[in-house]
Protein backbone atom coordinates (compact mmCIF):
# COMPACT_ATOMS: atom_id res chain seq x y z
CA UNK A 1 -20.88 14.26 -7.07
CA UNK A 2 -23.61 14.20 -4.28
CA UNK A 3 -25.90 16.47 -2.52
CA UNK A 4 -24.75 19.24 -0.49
CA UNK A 5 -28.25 20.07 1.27
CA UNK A 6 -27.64 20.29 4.59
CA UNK A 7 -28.82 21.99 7.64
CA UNK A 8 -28.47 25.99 7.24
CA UNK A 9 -27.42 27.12 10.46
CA UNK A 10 -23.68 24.85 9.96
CA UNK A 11 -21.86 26.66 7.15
CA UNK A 12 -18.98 24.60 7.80
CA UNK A 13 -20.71 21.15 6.60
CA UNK A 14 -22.09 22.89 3.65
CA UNK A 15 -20.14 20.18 1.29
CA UNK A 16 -21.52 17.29 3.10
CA UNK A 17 -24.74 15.68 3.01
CA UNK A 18 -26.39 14.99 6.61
CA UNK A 19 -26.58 11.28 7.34
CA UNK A 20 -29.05 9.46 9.48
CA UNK A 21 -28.32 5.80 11.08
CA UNK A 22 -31.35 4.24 11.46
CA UNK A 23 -31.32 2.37 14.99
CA UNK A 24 -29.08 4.36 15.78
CA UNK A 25 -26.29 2.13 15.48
CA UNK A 26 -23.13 2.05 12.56
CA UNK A 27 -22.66 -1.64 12.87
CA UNK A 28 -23.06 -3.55 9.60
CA UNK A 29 -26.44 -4.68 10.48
CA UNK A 30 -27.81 -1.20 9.59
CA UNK A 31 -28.60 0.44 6.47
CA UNK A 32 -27.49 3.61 6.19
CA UNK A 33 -29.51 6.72 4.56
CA UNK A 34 -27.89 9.66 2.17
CA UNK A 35 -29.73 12.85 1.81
CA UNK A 36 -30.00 13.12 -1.87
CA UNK A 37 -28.79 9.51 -3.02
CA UNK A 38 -30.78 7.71 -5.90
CA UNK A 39 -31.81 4.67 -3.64
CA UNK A 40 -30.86 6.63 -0.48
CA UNK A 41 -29.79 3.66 2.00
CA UNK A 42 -26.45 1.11 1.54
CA UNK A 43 -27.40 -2.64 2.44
CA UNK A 44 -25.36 -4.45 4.55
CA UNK A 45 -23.63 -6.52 1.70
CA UNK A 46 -22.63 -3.00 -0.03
CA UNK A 47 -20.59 -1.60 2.72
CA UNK A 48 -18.95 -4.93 3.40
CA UNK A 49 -18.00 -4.77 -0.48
CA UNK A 50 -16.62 -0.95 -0.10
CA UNK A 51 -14.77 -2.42 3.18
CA UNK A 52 -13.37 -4.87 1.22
CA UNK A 53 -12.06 -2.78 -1.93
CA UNK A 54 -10.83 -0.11 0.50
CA UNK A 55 -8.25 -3.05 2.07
CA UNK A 56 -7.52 -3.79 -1.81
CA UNK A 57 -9.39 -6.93 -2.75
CA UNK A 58 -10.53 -7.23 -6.35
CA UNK A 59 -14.00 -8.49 -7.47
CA UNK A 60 -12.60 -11.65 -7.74
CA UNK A 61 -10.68 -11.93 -4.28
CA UNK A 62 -14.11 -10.30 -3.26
CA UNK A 63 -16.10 -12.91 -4.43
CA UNK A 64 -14.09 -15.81 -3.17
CA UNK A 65 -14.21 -14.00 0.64
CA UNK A 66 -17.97 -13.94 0.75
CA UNK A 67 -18.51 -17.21 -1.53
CA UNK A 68 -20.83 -15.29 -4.39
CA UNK A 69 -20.32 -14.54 -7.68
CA UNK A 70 -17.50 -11.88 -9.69
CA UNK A 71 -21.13 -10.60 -10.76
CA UNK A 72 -22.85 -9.80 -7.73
CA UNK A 73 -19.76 -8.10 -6.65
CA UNK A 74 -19.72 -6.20 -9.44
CA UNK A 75 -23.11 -5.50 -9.25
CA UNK A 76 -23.16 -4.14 -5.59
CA UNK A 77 -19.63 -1.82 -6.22
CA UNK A 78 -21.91 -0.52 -9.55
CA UNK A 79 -25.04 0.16 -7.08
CA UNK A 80 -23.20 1.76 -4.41
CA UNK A 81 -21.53 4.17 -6.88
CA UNK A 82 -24.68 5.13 -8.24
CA UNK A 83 -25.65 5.94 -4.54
CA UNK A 84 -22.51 8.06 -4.06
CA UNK A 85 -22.78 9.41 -7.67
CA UNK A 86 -19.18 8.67 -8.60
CA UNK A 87 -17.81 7.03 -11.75
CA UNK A 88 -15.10 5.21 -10.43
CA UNK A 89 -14.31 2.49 -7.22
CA UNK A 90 -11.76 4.61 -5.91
CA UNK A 91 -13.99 7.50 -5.58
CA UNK A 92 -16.36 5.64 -3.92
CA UNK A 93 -14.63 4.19 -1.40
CA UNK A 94 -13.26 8.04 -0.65
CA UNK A 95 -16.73 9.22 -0.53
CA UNK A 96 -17.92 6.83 1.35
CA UNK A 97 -14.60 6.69 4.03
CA UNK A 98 -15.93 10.42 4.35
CA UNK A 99 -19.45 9.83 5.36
CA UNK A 100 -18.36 7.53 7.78
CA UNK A 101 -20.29 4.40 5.60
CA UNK A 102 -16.37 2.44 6.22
């Protein structure tokens, strides 16, 4: 699913990859960066999409929120699971709830 390399010394996280905020901050201005991930940081406009499917929202619904395209949506849910290496939008949002991306 993703990378488990973590630090050695905590056997405990040993199913969870190590995440860095850059800046510091986990505000949605940030990108954030996966050990391990294909394209390794989430843009802004990818978490806001996760937020969104995790309250329920379709593409479409989606798409009429943030005033783009079914598409782009699409395209940013299909890039973000690539980046978690799931196959489905309920995995993702799971995953990602779990790193502490939502």
């Amino acid at each position: 699913m993703y990378d488990t390399a973590v630090h050695p010394s905590n056997s405990t996280a040993s199913m969870m990859p190590m995440l860095h905020f850059p800046g510091g901050g986990d505000e949605l201005g940030t990108h954030k960066y996966i050990p391990g991930s294909r394209a390794r940081t989430f843009t802004p406009r990818q978490i806001e999409i996760m937020r969104w499917i995790a309250k329920g929202k379709s593409d479409w619904q989606i798409a009429q929120i943030l005033f783009i395209s079914n598409k782009t949506v699409n395209y940013h849910v299909e890039r973000a699971k690539q980046k978690l290496r799931v196959t489905t939008r309920t995995q993702a949002v799971l995953v990602a709830d779990h790193l502490g991306l939502l």
